[in-house]
N, C-alpha and C. Protein backbone atom coordinates (compact mmCIF):
# COMPACT_ATOMS: atom_id res chain seq x y z
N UNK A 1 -58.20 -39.86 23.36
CA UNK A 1 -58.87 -40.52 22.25
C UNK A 1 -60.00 -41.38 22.81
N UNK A 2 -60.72 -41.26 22.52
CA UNK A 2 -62.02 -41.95 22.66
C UNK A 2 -62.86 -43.22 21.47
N UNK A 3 -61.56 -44.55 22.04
CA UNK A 3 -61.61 -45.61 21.57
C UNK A 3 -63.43 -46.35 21.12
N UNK A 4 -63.97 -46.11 22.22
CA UNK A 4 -66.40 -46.32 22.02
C UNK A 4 -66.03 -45.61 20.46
N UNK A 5 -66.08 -44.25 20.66
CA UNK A 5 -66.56 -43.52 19.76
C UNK A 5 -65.63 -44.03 18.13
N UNK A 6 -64.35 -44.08 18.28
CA UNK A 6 -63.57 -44.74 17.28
C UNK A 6 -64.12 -45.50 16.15
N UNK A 7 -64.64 -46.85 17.71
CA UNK A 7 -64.71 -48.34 16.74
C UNK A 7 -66.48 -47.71 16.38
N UNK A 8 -67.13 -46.93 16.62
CA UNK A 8 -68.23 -46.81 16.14
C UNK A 8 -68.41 -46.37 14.91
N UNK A 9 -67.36 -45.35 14.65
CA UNK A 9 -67.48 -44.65 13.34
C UNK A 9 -67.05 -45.59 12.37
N UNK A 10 -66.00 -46.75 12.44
CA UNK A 10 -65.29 -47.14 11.84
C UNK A 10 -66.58 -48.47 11.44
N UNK A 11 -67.54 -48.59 12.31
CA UNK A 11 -69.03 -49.87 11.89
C UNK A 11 -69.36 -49.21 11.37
N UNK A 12 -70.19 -47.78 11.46
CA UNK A 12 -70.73 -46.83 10.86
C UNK A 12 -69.99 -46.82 9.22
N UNK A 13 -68.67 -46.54 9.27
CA UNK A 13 -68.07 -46.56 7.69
C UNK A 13 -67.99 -48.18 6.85
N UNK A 14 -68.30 -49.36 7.60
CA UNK A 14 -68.39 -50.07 6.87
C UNK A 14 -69.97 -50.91 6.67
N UNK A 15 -70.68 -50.26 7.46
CA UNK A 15 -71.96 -51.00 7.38
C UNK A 15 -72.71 -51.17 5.82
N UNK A 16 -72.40 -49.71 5.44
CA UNK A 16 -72.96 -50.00 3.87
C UNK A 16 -72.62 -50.70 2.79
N UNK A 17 -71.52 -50.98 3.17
CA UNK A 17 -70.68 -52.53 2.54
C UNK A 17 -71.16 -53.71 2.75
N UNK A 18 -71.27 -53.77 4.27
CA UNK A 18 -71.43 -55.19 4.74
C UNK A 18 -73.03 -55.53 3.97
N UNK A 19 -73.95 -54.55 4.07
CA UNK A 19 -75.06 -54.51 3.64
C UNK A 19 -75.29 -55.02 2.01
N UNK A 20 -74.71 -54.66 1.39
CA UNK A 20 -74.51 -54.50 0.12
C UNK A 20 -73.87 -56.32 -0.41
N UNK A 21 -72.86 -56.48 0.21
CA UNK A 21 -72.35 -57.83 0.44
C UNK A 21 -73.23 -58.55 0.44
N UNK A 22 -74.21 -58.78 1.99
CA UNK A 22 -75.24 -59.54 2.00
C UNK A 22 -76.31 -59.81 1.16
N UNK A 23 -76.52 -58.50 0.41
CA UNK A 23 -77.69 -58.68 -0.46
C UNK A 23 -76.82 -59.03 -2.13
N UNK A 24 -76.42 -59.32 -2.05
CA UNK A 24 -75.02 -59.84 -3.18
C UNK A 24 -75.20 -61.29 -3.30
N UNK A 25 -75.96 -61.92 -1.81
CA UNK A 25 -76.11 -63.43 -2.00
C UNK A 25 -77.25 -63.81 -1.60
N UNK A 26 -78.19 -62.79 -1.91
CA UNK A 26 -79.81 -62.51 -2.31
C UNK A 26 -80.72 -61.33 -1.72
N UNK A 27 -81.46 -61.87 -2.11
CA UNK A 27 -82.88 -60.43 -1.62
C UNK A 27 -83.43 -61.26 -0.13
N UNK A 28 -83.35 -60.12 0.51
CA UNK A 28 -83.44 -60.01 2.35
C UNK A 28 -84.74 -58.78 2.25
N UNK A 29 -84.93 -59.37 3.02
CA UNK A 29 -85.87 -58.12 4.19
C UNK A 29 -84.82 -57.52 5.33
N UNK A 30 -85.32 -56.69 6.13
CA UNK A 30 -84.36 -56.27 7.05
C UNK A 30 -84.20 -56.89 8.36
N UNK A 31 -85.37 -57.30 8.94
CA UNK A 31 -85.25 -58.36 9.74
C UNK A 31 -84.13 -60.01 9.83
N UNK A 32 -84.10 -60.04 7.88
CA UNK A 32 -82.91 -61.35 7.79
C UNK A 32 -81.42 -60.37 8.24
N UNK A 33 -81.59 -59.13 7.26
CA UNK A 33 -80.05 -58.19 7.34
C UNK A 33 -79.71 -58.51 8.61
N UNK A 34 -80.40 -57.82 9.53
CA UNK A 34 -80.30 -57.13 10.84
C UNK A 34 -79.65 -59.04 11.67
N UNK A 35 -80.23 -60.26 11.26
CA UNK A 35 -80.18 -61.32 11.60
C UNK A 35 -78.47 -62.16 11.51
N UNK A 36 -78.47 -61.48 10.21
CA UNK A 36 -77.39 -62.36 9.39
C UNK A 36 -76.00 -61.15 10.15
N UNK A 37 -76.03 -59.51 10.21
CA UNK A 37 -75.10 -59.22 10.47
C UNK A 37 -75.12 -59.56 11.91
N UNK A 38 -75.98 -59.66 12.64
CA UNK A 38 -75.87 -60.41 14.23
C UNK A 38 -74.69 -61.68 14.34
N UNK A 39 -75.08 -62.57 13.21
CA UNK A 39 -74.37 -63.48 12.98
C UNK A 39 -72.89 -63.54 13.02
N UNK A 40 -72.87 -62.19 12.27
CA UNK A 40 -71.26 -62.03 11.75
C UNK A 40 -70.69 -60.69 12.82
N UNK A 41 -71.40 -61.28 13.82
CA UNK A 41 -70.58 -59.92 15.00
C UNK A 41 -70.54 -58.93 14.61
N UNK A 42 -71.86 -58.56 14.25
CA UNK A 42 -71.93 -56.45 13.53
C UNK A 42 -73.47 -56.68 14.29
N UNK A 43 -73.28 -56.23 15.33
CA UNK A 43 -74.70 -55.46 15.91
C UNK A 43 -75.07 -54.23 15.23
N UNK A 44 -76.23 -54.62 14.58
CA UNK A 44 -77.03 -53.08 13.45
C UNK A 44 -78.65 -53.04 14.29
N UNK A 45 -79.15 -51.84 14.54
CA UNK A 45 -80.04 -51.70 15.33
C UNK A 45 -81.21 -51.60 13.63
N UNK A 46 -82.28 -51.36 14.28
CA UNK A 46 -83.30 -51.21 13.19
C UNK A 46 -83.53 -49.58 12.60
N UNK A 47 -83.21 -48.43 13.63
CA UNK A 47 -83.14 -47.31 13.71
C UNK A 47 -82.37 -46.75 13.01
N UNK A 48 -80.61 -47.54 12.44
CA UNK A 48 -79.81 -47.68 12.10
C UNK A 48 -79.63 -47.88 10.52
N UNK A 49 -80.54 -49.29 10.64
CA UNK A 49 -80.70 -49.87 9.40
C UNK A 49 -81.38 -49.59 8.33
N UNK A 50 -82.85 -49.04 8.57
CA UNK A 50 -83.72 -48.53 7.87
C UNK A 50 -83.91 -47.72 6.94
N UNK A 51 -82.74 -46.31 7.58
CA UNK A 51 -82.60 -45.33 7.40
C UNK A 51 -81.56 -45.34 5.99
N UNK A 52 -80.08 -46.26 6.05
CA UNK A 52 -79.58 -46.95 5.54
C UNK A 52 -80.15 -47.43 4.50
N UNK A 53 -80.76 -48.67 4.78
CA UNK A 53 -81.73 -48.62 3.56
C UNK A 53 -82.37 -48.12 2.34
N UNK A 54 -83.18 -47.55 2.75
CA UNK A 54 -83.86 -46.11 2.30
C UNK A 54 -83.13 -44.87 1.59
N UNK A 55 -81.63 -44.76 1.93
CA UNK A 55 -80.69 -44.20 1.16
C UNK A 55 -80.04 -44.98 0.21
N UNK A 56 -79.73 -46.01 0.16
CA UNK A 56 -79.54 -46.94 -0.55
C UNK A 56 -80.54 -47.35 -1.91
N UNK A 57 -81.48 -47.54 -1.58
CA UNK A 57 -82.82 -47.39 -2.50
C UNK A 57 -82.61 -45.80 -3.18
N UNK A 58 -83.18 -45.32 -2.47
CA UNK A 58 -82.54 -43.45 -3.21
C UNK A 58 -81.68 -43.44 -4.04
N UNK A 59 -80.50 -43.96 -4.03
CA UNK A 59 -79.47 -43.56 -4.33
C UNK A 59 -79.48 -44.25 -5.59
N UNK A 60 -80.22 -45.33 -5.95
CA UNK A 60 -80.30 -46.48 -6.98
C UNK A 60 -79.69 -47.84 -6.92
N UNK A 61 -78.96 -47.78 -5.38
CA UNK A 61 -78.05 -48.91 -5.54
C UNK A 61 -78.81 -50.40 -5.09
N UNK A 62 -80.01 -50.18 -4.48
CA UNK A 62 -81.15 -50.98 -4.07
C UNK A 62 -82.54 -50.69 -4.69
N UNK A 63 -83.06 -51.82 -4.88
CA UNK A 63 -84.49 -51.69 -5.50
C UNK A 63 -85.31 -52.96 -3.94
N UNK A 64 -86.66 -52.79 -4.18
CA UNK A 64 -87.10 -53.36 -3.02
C UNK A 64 -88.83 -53.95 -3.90
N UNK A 65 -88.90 -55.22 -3.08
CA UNK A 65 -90.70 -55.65 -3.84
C UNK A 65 -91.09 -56.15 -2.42
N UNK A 66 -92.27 -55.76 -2.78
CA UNK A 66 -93.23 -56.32 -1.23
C UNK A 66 -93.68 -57.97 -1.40
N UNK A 67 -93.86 -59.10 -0.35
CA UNK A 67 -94.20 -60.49 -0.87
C UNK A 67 -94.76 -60.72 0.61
N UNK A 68 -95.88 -61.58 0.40
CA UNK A 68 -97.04 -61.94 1.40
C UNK A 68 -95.61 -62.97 2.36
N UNK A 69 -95.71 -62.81 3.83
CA UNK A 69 -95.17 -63.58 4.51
C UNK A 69 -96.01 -64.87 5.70
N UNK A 70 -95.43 -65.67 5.16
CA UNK A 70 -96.77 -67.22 5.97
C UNK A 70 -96.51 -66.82 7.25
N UNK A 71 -96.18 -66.00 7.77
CA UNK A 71 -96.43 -65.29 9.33
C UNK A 71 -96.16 -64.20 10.13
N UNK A 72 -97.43 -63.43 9.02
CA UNK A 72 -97.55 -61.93 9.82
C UNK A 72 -97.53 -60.84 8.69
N UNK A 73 -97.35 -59.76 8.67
CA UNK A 73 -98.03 -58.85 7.37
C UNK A 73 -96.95 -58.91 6.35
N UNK A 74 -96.63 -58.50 4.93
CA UNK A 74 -96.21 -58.65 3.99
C UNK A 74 -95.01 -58.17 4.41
N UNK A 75 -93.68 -58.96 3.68
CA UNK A 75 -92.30 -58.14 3.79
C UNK A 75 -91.85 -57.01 2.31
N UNK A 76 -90.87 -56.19 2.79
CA UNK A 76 -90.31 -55.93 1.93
C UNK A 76 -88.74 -56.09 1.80
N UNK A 77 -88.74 -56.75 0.47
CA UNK A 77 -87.32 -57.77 0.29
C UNK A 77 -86.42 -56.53 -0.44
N UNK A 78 -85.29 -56.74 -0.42
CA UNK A 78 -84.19 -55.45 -0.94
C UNK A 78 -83.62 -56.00 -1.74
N UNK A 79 -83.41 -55.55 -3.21
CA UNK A 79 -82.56 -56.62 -3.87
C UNK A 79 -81.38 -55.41 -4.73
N UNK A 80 -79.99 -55.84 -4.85
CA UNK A 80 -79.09 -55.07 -5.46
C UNK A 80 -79.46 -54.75 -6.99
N UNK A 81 -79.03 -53.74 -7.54
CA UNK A 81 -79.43 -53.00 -8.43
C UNK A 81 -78.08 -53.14 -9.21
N UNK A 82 -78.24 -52.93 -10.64
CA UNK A 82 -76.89 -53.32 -12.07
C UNK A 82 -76.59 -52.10 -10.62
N UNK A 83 -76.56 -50.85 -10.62
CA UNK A 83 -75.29 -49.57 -9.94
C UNK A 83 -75.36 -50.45 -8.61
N UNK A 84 -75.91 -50.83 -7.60
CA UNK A 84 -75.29 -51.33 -6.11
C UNK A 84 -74.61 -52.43 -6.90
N UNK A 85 -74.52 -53.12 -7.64
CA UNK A 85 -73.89 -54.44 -7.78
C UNK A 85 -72.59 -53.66 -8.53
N UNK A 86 -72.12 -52.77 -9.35
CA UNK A 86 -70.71 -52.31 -9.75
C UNK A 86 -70.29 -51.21 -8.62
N UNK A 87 -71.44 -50.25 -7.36
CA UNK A 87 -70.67 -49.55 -6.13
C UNK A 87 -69.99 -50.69 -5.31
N UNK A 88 -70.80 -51.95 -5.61
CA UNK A 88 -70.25 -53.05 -4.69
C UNK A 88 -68.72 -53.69 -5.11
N UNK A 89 -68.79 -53.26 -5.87
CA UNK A 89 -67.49 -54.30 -7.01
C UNK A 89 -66.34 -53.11 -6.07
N UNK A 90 -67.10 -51.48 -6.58
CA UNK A 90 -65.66 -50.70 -6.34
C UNK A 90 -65.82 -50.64 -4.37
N UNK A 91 -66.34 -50.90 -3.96
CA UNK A 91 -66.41 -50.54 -2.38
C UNK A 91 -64.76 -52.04 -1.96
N UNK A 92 -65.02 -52.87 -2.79
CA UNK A 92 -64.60 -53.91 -2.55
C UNK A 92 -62.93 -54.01 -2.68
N UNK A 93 -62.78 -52.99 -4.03
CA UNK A 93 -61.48 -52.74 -4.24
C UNK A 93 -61.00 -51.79 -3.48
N UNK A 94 -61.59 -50.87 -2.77
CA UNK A 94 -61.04 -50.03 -1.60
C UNK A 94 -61.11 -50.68 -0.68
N UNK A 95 -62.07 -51.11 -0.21
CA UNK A 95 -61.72 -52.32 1.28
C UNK A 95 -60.25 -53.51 1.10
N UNK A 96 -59.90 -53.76 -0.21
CA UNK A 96 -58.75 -54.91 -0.37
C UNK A 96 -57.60 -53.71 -0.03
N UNK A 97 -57.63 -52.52 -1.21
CA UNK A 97 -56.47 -51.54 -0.61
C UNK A 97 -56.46 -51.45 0.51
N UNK A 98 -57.52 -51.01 1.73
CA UNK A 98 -57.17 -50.31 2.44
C UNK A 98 -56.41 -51.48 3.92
N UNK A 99 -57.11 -52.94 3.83
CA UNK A 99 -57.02 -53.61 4.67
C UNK A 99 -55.54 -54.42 4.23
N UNK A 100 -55.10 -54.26 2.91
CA UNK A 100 -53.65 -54.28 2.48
C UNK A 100 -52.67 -53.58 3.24
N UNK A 101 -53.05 -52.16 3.31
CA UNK A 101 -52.44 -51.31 3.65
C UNK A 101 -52.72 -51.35 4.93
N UNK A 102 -53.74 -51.47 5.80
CA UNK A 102 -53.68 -51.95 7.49
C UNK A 102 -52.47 -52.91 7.54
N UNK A 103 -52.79 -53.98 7.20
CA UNK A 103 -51.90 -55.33 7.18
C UNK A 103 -50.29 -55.01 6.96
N UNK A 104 -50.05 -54.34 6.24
CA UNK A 104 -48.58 -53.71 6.10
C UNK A 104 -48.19 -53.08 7.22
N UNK A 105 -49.06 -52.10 7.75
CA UNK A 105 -48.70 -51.32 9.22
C UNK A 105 -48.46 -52.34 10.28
N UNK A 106 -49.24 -53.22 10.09
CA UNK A 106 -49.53 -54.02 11.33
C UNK A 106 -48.51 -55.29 11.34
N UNK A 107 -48.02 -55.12 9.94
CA UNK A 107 -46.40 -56.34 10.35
C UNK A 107 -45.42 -55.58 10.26
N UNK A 108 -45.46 -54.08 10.51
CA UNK A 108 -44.23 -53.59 10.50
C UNK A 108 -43.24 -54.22 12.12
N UNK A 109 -42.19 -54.64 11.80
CA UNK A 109 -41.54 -54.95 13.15
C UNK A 109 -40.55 -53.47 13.28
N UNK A 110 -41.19 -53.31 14.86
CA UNK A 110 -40.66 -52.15 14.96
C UNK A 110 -39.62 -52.04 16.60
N UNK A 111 -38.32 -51.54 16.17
CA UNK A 111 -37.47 -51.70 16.89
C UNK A 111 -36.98 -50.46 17.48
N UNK A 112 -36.66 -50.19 18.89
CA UNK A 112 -36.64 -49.63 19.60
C UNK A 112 -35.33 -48.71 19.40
N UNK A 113 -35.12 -47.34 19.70
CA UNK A 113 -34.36 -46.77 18.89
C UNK A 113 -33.22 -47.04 19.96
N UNK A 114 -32.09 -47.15 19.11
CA UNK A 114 -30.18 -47.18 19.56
C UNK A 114 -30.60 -46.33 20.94
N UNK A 115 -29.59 -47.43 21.99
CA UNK A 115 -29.42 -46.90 23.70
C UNK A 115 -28.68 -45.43 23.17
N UNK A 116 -27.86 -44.25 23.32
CA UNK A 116 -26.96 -43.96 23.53
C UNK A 116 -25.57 -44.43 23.94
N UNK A 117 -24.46 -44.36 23.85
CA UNK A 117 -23.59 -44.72 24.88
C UNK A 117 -22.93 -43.74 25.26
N UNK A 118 -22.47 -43.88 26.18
CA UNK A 118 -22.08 -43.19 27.18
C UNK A 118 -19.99 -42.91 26.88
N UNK A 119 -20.26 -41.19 26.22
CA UNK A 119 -18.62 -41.09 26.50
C UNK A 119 -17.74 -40.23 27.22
């Protein structure tokens, strides 16, 4: 098993959440995204992110406006959409199931099966 590759898929499956989250507590450019998930121990590259983005917008769940920035060429800010703001609601109720259901595995106390004895 190839634990790298694991925990990658498993950022990869939640990045569009985390994304979605963030812009839940306003309109970002990608430079803040890319800033704020730094913050929260999710290294997201720009190569990564963009692309992301851009499907997100597609998809309807993001809308985006351009605004002059006091240093350096204009940004474009991402803001959640009525559909990203109810995919966000349901992404949210599968992340509570599923990390429920981690959490259950993970207090299972698990006991070592009966020695044999010897007759």
């Amino acid at each position: 098993m190839n634990i790298d590759n694991l925990k990658s898929q498993m950022r990869k499956g939640m990045l569009e959440f985390c994304v979605l989250l963030l812009l839940r507590r306003g309109d970002a450019y990608a430079s803040e995204i890319i800033a704020k998930m730094k913050e929260a121990h999710l290294i997201v590259m720009e190569g990564t992110l963009y692309p992301l983005l851009t499907r997100l917008k597609n998809d309807g769940l993001l809308a985006y406006r351009w605004e002059e920035s006091p240093s350096g060429p204009p940004r474009k800010y991402y803001c959640l959409t009525p559909l990203g703001l109810s995919s966000l609601e349901q992404l949210h109720q599968s992340w509570a199931e599923i990390s429920h259901t981690v959490e259950l595995l993970l207090s299972l106390q698990t006991t070592p099966p009966p020695i044999p004895l010897e007759q």
